[in-house]
N, C-alpha and C. Protein backbone atom coordinates (compact mmCIF):
# COMPACT_ATOMS: atom_id res chain seq x y z
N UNK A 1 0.85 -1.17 0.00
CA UNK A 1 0.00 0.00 0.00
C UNK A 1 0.90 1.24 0.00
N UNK A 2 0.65 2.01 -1.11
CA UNK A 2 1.48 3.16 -1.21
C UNK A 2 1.28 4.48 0.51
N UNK A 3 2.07 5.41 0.82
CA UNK A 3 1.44 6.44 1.84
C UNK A 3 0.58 7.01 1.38
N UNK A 4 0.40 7.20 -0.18
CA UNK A 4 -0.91 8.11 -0.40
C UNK A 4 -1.86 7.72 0.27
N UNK A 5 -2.51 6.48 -0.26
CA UNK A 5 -3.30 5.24 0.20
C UNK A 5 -3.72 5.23 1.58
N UNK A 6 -2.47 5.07 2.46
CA UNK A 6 -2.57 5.41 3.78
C UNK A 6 -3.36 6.39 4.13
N UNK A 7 -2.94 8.04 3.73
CA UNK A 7 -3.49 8.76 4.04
C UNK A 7 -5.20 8.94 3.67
N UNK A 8 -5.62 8.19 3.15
CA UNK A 8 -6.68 8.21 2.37
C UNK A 8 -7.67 7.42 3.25
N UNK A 9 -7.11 6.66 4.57
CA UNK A 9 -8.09 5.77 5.56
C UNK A 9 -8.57 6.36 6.41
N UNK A 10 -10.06 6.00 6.55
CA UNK A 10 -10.59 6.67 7.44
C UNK A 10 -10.16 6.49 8.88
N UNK A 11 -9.91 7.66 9.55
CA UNK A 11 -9.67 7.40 11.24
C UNK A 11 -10.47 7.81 12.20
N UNK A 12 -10.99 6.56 12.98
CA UNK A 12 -12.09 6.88 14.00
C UNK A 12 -11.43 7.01 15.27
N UNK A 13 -11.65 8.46 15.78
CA UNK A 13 -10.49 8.93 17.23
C UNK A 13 -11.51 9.91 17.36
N UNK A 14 -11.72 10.39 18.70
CA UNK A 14 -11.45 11.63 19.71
C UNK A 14 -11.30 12.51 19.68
N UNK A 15 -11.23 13.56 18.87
CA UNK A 15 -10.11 14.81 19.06
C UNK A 15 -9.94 14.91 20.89
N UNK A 16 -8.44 15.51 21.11
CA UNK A 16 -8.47 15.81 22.50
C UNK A 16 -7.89 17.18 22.41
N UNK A 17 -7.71 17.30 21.70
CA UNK A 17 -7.29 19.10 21.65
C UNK A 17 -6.88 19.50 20.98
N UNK A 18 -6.07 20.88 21.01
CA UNK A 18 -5.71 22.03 20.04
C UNK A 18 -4.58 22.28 20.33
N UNK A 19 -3.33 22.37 20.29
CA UNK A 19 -1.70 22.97 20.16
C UNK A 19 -1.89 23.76 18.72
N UNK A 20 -1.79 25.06 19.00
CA UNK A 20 -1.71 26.26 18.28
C UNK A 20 -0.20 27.37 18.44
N UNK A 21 0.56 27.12 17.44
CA UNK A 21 2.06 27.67 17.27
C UNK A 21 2.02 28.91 16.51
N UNK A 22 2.22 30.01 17.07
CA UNK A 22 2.59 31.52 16.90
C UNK A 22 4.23 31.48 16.59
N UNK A 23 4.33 31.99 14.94
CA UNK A 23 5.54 32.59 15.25
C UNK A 23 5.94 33.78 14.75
N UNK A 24 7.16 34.05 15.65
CA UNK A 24 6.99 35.51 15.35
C UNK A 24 8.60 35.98 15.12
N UNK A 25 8.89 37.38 14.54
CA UNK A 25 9.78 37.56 14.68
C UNK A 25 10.97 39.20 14.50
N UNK A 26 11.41 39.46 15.37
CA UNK A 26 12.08 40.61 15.76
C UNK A 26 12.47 41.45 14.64
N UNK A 27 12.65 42.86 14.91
CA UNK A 27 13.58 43.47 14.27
C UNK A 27 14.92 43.16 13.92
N UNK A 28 14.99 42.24 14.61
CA UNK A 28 16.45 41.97 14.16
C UNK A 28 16.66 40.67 13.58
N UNK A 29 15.45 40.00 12.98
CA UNK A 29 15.55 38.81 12.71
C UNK A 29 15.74 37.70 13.43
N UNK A 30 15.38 37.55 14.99
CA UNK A 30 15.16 36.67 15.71
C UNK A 30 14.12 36.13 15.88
N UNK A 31 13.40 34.72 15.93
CA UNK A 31 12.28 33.96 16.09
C UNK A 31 12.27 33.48 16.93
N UNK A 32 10.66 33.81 17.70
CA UNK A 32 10.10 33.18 18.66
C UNK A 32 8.78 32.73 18.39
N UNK A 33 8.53 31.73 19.19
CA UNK A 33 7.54 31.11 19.36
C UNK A 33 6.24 31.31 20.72
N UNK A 34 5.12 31.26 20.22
CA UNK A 34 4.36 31.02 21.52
C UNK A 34 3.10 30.41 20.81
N UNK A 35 3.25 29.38 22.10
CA UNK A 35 2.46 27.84 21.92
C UNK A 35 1.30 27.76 22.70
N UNK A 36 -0.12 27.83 22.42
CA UNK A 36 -1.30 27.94 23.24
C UNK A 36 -2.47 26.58 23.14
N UNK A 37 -2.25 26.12 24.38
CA UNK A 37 -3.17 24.79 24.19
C UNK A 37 -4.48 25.13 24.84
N UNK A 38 -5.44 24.05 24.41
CA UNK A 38 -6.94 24.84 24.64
C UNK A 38 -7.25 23.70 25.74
N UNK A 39 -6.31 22.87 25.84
CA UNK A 39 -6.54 21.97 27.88
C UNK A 39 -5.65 21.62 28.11
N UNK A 40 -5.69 21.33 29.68
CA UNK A 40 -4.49 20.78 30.32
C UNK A 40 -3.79 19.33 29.81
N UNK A 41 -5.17 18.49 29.18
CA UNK A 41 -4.32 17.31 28.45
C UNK A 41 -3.45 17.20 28.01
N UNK A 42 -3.53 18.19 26.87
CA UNK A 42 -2.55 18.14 25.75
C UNK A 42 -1.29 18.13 25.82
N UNK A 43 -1.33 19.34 27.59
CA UNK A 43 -0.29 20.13 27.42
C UNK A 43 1.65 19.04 26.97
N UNK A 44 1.45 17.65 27.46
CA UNK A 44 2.69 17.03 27.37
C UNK A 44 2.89 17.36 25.58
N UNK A 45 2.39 17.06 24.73
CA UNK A 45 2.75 17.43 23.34
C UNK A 45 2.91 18.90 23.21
N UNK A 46 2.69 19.51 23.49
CA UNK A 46 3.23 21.28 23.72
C UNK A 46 4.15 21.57 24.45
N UNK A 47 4.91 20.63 25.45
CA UNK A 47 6.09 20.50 26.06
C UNK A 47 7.17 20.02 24.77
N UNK A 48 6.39 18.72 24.12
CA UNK A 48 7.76 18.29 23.15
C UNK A 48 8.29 19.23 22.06
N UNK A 49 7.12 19.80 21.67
CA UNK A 49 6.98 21.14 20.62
C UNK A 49 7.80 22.23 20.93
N UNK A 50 7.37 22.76 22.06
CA UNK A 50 8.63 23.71 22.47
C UNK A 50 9.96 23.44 22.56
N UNK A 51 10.32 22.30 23.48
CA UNK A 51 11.54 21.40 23.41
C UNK A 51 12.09 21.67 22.20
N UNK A 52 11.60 20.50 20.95
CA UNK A 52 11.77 21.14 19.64
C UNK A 52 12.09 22.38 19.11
N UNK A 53 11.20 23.02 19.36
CA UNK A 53 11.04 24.67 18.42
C UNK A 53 12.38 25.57 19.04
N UNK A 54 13.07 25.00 20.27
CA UNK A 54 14.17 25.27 21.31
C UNK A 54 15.28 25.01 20.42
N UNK A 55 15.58 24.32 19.80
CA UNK A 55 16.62 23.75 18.73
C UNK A 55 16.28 24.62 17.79
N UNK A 56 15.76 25.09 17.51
CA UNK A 56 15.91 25.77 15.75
C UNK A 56 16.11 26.78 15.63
């Protein structure tokens, strides 16, 4: 099965939330980020995200 294919299956889930990534960036060409989750669930994947977005 090709990934197109893949992507093409239906998935029956939950939504559990929203991680929403702002970015932004300075006069001087510096980037930042700010990361807004819409519950406390989520928040561990908005930890890895930042983590991440910390490297770049």
């Amino acid at each position: 099965m090709s990934n197109k294919q893949k992507d093409l299956l239906p998935i029956e889930a939950k939504k559990c939330g929203t991680v929403t990534v702002s970015v932004y960036k300075d006069d001087a060409s510096h980037s930042f980020f700010y990361i807004e989750t819409d519950n406390e669930d989520i928040l561990p994947v908005s930890y890895v995200i930042e983590d991440t977005l910390s490297l770049y």
